[in-house]
N, C-alpha and C. Protein backbone atom coordinates (compact mmCIF):
# COMPACT_ATOMS: atom_id res chain seq x y z
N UNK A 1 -3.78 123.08 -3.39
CA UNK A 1 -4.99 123.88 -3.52
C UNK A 1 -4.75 125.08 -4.43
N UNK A 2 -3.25 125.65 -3.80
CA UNK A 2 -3.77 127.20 -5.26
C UNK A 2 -3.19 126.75 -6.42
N UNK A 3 -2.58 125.17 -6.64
CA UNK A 3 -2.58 125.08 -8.26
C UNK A 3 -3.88 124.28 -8.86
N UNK A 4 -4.69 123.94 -8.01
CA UNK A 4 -5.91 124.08 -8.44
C UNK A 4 -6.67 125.25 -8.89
N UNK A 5 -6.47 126.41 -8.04
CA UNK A 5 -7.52 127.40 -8.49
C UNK A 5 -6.50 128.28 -9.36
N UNK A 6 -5.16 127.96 -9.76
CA UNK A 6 -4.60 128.73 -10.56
C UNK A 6 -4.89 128.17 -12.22
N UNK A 7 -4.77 126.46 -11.86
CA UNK A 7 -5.58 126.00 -13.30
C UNK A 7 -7.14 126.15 -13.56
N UNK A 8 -7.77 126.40 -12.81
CA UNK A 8 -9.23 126.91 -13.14
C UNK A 8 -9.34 128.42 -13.51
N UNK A 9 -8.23 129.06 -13.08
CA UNK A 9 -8.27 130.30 -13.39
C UNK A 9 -7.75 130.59 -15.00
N UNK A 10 -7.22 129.71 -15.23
CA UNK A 10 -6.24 129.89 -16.49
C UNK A 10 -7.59 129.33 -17.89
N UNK A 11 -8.31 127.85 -17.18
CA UNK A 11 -8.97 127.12 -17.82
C UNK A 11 -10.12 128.63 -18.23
N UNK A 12 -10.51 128.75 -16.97
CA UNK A 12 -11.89 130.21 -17.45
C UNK A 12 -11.64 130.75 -18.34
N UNK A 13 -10.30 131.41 -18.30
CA UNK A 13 -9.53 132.86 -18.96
C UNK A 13 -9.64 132.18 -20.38
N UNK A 14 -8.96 131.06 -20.79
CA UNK A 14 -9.03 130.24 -22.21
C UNK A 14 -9.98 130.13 -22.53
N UNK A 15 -11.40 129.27 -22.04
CA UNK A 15 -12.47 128.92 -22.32
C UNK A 15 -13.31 130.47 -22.97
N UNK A 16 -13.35 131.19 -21.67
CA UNK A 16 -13.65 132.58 -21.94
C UNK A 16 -12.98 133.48 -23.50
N UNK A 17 -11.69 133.34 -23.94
CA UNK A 17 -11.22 133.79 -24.81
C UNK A 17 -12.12 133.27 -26.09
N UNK A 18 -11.94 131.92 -26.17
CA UNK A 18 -12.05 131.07 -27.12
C UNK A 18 -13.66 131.29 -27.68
N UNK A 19 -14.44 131.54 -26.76
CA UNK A 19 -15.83 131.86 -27.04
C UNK A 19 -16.06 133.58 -27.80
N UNK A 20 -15.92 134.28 -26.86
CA UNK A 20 -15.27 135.94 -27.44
C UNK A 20 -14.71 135.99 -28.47
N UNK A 21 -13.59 135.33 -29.02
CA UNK A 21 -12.80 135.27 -30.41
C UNK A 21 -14.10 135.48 -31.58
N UNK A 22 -13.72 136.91 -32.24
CA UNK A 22 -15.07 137.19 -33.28
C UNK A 22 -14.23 136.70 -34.63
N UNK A 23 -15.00 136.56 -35.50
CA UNK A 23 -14.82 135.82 -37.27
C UNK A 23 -14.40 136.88 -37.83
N UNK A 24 -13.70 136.87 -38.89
CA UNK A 24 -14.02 138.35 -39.63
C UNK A 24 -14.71 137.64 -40.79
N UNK A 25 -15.45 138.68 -41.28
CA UNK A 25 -16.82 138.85 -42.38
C UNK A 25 -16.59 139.85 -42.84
N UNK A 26 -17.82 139.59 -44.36
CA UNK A 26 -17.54 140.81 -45.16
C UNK A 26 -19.30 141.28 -45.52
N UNK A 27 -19.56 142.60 -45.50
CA UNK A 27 -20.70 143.52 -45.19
C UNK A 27 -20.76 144.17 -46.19
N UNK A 28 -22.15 144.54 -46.94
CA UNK A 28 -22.29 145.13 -47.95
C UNK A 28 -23.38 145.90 -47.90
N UNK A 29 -23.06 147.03 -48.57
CA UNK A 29 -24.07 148.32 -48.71
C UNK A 29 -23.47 149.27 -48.92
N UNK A 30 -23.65 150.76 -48.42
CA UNK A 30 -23.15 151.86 -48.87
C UNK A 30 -22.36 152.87 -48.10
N UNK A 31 -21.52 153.43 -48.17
CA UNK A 31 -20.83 154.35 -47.43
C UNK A 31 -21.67 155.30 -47.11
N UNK A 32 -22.07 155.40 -46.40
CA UNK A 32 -22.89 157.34 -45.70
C UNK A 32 -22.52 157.67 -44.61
N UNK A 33 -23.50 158.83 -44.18
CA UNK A 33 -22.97 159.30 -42.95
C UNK A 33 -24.56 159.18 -42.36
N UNK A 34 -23.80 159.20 -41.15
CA UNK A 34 -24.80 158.42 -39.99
C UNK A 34 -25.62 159.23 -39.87
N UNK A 35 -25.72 160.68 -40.24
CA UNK A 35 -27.35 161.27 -40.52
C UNK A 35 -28.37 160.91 -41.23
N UNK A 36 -27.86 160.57 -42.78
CA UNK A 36 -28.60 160.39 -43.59
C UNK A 36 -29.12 158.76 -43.23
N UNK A 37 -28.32 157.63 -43.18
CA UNK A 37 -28.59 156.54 -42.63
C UNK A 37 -29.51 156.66 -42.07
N UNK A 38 -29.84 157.17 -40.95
CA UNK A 38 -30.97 157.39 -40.20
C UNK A 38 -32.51 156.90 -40.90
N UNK A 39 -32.46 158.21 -42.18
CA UNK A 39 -33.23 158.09 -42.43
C UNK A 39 -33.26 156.77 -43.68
N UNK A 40 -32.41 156.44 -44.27
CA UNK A 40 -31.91 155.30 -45.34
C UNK A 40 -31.87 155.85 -46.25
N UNK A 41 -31.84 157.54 -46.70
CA UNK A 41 -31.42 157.96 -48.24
C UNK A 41 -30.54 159.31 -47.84
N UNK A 42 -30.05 160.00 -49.06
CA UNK A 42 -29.54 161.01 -48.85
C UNK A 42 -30.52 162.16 -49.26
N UNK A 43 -30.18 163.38 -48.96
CA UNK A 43 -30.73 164.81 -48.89
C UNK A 43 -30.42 164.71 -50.21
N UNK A 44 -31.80 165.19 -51.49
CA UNK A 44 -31.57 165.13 -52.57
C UNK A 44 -30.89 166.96 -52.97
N UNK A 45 -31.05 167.61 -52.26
CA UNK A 45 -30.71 169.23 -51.93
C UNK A 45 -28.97 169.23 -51.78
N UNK A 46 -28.63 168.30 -51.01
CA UNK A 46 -27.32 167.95 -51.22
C UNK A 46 -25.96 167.69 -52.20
N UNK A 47 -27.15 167.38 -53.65
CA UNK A 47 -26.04 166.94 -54.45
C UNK A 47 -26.50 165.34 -54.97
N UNK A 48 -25.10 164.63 -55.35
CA UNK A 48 -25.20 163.48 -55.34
C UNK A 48 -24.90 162.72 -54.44
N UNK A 49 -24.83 161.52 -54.23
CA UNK A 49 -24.44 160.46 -52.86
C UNK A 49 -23.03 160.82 -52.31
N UNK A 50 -21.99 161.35 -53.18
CA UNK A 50 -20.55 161.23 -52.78
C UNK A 50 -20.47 162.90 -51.96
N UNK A 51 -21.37 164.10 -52.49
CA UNK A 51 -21.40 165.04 -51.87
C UNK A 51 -22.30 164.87 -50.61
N UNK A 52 -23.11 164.53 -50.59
CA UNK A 52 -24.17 164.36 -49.57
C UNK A 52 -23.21 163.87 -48.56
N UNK A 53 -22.79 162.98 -48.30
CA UNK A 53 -22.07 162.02 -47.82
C UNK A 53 -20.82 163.26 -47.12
N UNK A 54 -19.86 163.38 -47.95
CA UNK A 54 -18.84 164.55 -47.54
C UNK A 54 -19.33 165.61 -47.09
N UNK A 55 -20.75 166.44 -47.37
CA UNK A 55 -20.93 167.64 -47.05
C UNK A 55 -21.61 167.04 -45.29
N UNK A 56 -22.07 166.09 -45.24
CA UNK A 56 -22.72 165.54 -43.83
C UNK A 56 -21.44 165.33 -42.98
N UNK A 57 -20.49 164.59 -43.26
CA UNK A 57 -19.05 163.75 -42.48
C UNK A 57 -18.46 165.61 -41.99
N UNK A 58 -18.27 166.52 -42.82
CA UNK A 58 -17.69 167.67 -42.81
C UNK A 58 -18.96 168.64 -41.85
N UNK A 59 -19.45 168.32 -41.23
CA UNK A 59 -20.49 168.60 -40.80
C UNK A 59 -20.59 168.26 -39.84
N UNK A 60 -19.86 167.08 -39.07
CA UNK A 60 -19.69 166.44 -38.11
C UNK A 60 -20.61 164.89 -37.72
N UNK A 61 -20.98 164.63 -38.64
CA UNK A 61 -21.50 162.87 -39.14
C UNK A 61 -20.54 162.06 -39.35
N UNK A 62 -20.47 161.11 -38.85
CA UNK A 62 -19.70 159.68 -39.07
C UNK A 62 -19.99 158.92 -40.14
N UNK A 63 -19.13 158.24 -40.61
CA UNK A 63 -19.17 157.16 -41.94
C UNK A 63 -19.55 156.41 -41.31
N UNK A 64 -20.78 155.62 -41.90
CA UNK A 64 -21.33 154.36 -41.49
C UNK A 64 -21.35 153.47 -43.15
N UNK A 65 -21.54 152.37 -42.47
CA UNK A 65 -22.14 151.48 -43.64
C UNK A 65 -23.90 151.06 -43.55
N UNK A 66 -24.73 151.47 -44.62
CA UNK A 66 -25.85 151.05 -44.75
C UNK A 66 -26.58 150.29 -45.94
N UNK A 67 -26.79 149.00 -45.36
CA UNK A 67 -27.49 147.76 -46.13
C UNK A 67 -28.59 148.09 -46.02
N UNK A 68 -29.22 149.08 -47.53
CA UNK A 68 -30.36 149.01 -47.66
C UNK A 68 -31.27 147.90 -47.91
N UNK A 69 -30.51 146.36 -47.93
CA UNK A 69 -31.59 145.22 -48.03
C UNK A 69 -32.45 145.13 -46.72
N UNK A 70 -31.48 145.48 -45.25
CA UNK A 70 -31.93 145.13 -43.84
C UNK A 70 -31.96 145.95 -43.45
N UNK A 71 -31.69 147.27 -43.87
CA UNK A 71 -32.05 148.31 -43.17
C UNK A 71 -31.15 148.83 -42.00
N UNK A 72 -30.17 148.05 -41.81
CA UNK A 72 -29.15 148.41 -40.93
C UNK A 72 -27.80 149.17 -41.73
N UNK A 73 -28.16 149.59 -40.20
CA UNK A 73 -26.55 151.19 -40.02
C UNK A 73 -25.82 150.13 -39.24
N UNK A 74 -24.15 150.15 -39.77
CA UNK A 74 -23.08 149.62 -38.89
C UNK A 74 -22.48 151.31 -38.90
N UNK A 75 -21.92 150.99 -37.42
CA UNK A 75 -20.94 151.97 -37.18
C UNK A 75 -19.36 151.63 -38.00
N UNK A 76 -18.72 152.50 -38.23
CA UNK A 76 -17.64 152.04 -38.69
C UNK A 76 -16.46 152.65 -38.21
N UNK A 77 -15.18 151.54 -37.07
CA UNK A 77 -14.53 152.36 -36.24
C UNK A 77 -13.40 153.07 -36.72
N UNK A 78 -13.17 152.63 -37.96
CA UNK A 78 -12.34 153.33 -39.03
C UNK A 78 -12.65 154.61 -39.62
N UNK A 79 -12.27 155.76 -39.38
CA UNK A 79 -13.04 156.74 -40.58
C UNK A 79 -12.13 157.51 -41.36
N UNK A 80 -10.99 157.01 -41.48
CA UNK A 80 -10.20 157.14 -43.03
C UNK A 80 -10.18 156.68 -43.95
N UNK A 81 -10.56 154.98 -44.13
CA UNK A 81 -10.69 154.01 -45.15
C UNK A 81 -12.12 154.33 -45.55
N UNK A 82 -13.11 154.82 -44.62
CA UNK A 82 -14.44 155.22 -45.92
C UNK A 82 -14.29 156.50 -46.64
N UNK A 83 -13.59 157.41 -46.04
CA UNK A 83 -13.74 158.15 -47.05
C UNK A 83 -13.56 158.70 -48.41
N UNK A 84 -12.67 157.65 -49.13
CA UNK A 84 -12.37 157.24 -50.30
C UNK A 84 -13.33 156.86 -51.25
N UNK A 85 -14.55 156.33 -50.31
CA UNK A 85 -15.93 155.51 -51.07
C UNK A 85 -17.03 156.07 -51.06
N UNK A 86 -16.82 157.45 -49.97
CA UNK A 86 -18.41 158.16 -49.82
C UNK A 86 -19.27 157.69 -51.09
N UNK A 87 -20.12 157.85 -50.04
CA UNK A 87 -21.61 157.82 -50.95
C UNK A 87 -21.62 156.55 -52.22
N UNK A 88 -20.51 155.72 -52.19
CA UNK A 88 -20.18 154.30 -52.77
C UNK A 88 -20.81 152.75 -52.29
N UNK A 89 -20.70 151.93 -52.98
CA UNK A 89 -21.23 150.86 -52.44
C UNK A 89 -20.01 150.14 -52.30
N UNK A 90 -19.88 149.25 -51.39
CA UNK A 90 -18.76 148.79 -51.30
C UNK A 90 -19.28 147.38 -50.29
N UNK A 91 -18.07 146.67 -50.34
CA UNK A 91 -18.03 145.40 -49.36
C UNK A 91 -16.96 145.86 -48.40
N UNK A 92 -17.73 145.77 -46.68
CA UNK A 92 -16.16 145.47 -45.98
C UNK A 92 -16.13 144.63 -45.27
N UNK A 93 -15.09 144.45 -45.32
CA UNK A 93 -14.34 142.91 -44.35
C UNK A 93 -13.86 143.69 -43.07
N UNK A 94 -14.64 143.09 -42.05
CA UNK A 94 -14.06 143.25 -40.63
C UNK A 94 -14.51 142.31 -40.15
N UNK A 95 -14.53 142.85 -37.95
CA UNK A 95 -15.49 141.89 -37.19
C UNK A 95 -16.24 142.69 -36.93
N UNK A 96 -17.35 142.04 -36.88
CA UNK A 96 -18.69 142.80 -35.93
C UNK A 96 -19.01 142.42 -34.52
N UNK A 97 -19.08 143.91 -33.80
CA UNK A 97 -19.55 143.65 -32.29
C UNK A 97 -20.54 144.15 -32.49
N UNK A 98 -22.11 143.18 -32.05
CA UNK A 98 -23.14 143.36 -32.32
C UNK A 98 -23.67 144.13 -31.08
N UNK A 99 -23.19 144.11 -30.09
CA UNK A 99 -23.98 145.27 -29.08
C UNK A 99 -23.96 146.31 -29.48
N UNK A 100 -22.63 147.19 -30.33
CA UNK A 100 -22.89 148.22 -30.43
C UNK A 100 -22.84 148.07 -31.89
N UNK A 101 -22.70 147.10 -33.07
CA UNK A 101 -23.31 147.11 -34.26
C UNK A 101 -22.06 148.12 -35.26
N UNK A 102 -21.10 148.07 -34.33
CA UNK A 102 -19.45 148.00 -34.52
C UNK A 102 -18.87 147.55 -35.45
N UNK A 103 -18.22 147.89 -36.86
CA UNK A 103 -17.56 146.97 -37.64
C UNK A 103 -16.14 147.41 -36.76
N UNK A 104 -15.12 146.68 -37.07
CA UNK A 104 -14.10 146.73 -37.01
C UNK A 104 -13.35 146.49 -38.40
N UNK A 105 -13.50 147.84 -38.99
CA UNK A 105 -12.75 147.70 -40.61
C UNK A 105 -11.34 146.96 -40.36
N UNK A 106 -11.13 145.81 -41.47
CA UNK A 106 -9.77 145.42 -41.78
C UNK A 106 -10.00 146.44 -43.25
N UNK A 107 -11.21 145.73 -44.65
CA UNK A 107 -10.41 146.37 -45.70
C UNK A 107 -11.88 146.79 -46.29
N UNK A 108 -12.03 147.80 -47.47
CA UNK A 108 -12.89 148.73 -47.84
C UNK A 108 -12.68 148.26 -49.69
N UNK A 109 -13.71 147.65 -49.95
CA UNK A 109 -13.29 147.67 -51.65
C UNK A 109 -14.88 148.00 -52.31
N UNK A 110 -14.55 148.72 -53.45
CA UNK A 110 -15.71 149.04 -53.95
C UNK A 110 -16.37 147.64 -54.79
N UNK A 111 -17.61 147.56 -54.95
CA UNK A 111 -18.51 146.28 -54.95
C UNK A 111 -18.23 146.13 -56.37
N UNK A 112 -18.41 145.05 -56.99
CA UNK A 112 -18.61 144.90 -58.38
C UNK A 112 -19.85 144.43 -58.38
């Protein structure tokens, strides 16, 4: 009996993994900070995109990525690898956890 419920326990735990296991993908749009995102542009009072961007993050705003095609803000749990790209367009490769809309940066390259 408990190497029955020790292999059902093991079978769940696998089955369970195997489903959870996220892809990595690659996401495109722009480096900002999660203020301006909000609204989908930057403060033209600000500067240009790369100041806007730094003067908001320095301000206490997070780097997000925003695809102005869909209109979505990803959070981004990395915030050393964007700041190289402020206010840039770029592709990144991570995974996404869509409850909280989470990238999980692996890599940050500017778009061609």
């Amino acid at each position: 009996m408990k190497k029955t419920l020790m292999f059902l326990a093991v079978a769940v735990i696998c089955v369970g993994t195997s489903f959870s296991a996220q892809k990595s993908a690659t996401f495109s749009g722009d480096i900002m900070d999660s203020a301006c995102a909000k609204g989908g542009a930057h403060n033209p009072a600000m500067g240009d995109a790369k100041a806007c961007t730094a003067a908001c993050v320095k301000a206490g705003s997070k780097y997000v990525l925003y695809d102005g095609t869909t209109k979505t803000v990803y959070q981004l749990d990395d915030q050393k690898k964007p700041e190289a790209f402020a206010g840039a367009k770029v592709s990144v490769t991570g995974t996404l956890d869509d409850a909280t809309k989470t990238i999980h940066v692996a890599s940050i390259k500017a778009a061609s």
